[in-house]
C-alpha atoms as a PDB file:
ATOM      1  CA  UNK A   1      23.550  -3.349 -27.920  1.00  0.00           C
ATOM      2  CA  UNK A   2      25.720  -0.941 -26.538  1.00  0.00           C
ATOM      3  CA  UNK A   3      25.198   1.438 -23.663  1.00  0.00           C
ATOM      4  CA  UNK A   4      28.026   3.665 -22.551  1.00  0.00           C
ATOM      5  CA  UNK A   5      26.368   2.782 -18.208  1.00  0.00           C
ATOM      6  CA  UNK A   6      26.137  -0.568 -19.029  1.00  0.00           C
ATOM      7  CA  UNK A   7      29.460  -2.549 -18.867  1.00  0.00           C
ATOM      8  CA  UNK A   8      30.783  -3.524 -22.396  1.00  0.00           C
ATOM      9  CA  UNK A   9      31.191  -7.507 -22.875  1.00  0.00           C
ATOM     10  CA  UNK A  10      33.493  -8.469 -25.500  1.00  0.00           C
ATOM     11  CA  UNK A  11      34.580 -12.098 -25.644  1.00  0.00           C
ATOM     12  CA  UNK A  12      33.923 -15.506 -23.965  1.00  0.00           C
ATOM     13  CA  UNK A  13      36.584 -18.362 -24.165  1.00  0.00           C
ATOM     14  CA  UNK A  14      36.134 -21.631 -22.833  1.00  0.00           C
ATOM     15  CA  UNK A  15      38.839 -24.423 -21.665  1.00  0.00           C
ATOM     16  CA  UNK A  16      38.709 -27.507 -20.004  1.00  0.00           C
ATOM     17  CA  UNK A  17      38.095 -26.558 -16.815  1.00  0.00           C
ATOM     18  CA  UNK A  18      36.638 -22.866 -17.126  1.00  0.00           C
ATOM     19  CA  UNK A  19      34.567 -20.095 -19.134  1.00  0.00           C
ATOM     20  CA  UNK A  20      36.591 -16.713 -19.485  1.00  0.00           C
ATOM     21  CA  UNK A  21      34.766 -13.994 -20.006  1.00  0.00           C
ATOM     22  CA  UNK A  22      36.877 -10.601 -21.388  1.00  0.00           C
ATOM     23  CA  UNK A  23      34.962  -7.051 -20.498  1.00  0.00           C
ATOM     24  CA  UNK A  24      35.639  -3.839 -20.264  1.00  0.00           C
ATOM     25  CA  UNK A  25      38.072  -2.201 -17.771  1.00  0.00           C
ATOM     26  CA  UNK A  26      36.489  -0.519 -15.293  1.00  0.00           C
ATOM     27  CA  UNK A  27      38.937   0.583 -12.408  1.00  0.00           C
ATOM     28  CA  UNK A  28      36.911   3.014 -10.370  1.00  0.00           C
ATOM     29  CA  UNK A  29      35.358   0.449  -7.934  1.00  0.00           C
ATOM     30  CA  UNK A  30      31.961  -0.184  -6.954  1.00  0.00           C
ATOM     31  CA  UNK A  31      29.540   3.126  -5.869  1.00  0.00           C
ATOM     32  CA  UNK A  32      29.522   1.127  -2.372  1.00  0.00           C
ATOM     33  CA  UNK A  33      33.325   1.089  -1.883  1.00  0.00           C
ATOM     34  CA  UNK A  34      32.974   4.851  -2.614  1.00  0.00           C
ATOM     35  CA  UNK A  35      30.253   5.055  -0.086  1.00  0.00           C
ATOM     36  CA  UNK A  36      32.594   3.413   2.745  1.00  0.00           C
ATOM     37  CA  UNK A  37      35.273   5.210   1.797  1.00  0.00           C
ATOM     38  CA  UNK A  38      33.630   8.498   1.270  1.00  0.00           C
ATOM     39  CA  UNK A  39      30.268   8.520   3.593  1.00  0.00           C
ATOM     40  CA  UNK A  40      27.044   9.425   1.641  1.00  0.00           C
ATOM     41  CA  UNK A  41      27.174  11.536  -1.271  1.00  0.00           C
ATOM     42  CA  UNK A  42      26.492  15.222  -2.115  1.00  0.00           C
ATOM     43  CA  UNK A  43      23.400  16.019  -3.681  1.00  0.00           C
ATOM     44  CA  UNK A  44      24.749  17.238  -7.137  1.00  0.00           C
ATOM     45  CA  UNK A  45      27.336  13.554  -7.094  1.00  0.00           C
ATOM     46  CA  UNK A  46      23.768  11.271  -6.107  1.00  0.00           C
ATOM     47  CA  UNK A  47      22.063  13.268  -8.718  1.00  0.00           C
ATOM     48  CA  UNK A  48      24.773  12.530 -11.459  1.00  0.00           C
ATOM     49  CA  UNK A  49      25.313   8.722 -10.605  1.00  0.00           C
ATOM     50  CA  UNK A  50      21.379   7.772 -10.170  1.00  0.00           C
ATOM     51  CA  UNK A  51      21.146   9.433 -13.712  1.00  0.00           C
ATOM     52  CA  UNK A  52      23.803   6.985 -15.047  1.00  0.00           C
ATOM     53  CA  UNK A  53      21.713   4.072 -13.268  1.00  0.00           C
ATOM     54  CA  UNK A  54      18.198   5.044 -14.641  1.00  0.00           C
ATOM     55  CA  UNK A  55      19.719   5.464 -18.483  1.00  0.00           C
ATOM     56  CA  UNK A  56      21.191   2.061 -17.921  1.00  0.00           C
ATOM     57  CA  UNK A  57      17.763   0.589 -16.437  1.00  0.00           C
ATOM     58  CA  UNK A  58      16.246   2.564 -18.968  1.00  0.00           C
ATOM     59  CA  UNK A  59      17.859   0.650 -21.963  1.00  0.00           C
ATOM     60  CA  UNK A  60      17.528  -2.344 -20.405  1.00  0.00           C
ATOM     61  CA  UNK A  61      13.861  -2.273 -20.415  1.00  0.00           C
ATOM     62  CA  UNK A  62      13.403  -1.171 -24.329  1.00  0.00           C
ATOM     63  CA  UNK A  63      15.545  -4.011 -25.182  1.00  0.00           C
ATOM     64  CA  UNK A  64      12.899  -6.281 -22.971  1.00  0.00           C
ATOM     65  CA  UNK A  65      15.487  -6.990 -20.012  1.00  0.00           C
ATOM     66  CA  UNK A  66      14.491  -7.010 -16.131  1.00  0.00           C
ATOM     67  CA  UNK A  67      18.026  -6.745 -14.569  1.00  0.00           C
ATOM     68  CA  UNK A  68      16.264  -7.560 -10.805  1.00  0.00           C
ATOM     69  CA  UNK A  69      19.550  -6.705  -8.646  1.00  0.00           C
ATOM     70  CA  UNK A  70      19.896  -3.170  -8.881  1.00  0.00           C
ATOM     71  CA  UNK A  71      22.120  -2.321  -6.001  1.00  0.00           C
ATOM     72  CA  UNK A  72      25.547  -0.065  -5.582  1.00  0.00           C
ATOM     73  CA  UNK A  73      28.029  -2.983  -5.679  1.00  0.00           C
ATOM     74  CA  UNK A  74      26.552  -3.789  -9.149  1.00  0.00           C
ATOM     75  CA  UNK A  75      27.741  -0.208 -10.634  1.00  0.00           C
ATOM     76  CA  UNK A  76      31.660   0.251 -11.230  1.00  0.00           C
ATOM     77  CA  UNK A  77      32.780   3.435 -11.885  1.00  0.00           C
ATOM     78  CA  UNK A  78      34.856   3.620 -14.960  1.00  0.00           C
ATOM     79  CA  UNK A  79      37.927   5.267 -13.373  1.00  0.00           C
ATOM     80  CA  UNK A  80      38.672   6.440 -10.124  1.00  0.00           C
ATOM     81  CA  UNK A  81      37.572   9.880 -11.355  1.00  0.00           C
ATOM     82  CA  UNK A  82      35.168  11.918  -8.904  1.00  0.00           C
ATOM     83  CA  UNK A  83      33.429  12.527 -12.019  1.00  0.00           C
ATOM     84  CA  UNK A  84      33.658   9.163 -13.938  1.00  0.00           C
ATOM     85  CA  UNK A  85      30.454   7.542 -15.278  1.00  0.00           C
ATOM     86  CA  UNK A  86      28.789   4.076 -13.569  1.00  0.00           C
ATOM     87  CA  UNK A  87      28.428   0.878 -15.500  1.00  0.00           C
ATOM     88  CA  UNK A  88      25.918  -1.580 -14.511  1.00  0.00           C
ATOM     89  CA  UNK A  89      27.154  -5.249 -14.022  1.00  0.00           C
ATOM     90  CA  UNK A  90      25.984  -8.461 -13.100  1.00  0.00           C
ATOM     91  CA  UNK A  91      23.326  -9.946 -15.007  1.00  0.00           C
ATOM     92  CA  UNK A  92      23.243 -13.287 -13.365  1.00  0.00           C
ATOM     93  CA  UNK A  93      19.761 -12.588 -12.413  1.00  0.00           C
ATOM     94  CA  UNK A  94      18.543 -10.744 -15.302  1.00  0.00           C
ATOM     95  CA  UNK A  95      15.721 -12.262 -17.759  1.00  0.00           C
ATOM     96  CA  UNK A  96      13.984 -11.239 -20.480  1.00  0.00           C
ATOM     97  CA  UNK A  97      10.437  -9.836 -19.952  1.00  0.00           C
ATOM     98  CA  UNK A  98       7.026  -9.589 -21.995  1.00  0.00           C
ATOM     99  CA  UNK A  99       5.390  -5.470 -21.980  1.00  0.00           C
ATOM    100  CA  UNK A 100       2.432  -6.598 -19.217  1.00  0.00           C
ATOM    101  CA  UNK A 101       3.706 -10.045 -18.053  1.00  0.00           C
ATOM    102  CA  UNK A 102       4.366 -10.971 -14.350  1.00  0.00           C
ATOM    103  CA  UNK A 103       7.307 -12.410 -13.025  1.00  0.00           C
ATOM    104  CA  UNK A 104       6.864 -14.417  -9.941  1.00  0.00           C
ATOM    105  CA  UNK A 105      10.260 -15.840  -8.899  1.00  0.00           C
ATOM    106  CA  UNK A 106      11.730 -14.327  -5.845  1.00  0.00           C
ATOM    107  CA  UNK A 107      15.321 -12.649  -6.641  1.00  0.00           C
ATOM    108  CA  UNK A 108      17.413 -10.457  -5.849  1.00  0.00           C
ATOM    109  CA  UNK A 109      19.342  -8.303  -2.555  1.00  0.00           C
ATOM    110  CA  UNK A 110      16.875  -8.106   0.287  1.00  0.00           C
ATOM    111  CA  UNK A 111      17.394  -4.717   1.098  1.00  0.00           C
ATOM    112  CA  UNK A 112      16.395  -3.483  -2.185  1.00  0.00           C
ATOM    113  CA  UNK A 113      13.830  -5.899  -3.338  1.00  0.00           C
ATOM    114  CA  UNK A 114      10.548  -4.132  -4.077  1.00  0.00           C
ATOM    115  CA  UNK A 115       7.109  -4.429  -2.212  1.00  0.00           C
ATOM    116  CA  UNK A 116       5.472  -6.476  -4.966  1.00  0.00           C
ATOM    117  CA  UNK A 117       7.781  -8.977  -5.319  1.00  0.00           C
ATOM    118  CA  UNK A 118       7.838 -10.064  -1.587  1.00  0.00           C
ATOM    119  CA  UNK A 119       3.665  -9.655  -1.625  1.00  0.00           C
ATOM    120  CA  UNK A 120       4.197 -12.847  -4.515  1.00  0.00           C
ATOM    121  CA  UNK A 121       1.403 -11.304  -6.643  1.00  0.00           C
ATOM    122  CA  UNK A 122       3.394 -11.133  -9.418  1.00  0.00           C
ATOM    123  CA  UNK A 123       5.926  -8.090 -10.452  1.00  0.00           C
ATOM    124  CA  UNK A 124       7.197  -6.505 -13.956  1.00  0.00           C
ATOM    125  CA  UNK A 125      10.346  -4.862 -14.528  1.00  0.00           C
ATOM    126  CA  UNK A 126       9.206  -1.852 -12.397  1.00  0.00           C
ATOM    127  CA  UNK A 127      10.944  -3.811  -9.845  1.00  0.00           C
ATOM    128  CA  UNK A 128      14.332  -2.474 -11.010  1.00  0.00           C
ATOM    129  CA  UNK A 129      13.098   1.657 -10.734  1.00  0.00           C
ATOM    130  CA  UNK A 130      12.048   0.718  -6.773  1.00  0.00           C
ATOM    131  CA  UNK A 131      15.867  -0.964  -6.518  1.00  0.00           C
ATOM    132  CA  UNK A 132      17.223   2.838  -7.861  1.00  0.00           C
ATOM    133  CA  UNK A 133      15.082   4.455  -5.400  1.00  0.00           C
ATOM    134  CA  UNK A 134      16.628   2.752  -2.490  1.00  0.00           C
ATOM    135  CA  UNK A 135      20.157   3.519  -4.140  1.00  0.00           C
ATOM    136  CA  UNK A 136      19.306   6.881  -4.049  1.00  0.00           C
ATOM    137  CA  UNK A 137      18.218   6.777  -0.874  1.00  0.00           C
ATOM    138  CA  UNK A 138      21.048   4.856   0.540  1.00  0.00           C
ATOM    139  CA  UNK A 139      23.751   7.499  -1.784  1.00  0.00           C
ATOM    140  CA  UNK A 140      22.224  10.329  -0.096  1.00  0.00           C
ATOM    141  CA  UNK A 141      21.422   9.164   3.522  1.00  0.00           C
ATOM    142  CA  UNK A 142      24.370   6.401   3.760  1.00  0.00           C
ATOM    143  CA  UNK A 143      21.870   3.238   5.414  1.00  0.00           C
ATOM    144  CA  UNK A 144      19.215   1.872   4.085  1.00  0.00           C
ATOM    145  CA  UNK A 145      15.312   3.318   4.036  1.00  0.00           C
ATOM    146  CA  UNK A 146      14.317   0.110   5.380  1.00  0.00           C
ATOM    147  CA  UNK A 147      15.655  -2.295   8.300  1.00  0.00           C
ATOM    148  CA  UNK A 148      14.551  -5.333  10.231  1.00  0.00           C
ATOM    149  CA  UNK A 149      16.144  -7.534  12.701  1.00  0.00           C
ATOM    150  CA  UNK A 150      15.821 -10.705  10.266  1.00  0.00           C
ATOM    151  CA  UNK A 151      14.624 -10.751   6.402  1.00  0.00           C
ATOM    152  CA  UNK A 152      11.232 -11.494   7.324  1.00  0.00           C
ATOM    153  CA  UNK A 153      10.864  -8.020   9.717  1.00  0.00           C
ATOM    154  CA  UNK A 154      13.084  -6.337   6.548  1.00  0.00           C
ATOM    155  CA  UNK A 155      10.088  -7.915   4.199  1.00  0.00           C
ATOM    156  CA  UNK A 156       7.323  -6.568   6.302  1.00  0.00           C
ATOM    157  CA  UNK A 157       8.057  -3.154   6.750  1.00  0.00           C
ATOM    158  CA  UNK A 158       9.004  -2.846   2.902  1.00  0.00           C
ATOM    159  CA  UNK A 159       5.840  -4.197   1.977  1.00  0.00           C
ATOM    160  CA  UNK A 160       4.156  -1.457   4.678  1.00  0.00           C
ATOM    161  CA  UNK A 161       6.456   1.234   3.457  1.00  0.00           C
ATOM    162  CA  UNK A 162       7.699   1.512   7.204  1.00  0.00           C
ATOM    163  CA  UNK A 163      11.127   3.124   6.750  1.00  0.00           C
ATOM    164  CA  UNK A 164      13.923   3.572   9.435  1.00  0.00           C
ATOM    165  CA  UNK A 165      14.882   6.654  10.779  1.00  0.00           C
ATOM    166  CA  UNK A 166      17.871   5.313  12.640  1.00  0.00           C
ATOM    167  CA  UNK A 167      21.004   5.881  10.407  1.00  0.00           C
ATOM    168  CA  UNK A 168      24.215   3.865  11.059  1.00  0.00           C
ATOM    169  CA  UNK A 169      27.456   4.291   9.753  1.00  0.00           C
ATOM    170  CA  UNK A 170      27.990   0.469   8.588  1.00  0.00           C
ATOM    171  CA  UNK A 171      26.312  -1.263   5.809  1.00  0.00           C
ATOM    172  CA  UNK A 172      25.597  -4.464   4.758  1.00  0.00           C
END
């Protein structure tokens, strides 16, 4: 169904070689070009765009969808508008999800990948609210909460809620 932060799919044609899928113009660019281009956000600007992202997580989840890669290069911006609304994209990792199930497969962007589903205990789509949180975080601060010097270090202070105080200007 439709969602006016959630990019608008409209037709999929197929030919010999490849699948073409038509969707909806968005021409703003990602919030993580913005981000480079612009350093971190305002407070009022990080307020309006996490908004956008938790109404589109938010519909996701009452339609039973988990979309488990919440991260800034998966929201366009409509137009390049300093006020234009985000659309969520990407849904190559999304699944369907049962109200109290556990998902155990191990997806998504490591810097934004929540403590349970690195622990392997099983997660639900609460993973994708965690993923918004480090948005914010990252929209605000400009680097991430959490760093390591390999995914494993990155894995182990998520999981301990060790965050990094050292900002730097590039991101990953």
């Amino acid at each position: 169904s439709d969602h006016p932060n959630i990019v608008q799919f409209y037709e999929i044609y197929q030919d010999k070689l490849s699948y073409h899928f038509v969707m909806e113009l968005c021409e703003g660019g990602t919030i993580t070009s913005r981000l480079l281009q612009n350093g971190p956000f305002d407070e009022l600007k990080a307020r309006k765009i996490i908004f956008d992202v938790l109404l589109a997580i938010n519909h996701l989840h009452s339609c039973g969808i988990v979309h488990r890669d919440i991260k800034p290069d998966n929201f366009l911006f409509k137009s390049s508008a300093a006020d234009s609304p985000v659309k969520l994209i990407d849904f190559g990792l999304s699944r369907k999800f049962v109200r109290g199930g556990k998902m155990r497969s191990v997806v998504g962007t490591p810097f934004y990948v929540a403590p349970e589903l690195i622990e392997k205990r099983g997660y639900s789509e609460k993973c994708d609210i965690w993923s918004a949180g480090v948005m914010l975080y990252l929209l605000l601060a400009g680097d991430y909460p959490f760093r390591g010097s390999c995914q494993l270090e990155l894995f182990e202070r998520i999981k301990l809620g060790n965050y990094s105080l050292k900002t730097s200007p590039e991101l990953m």
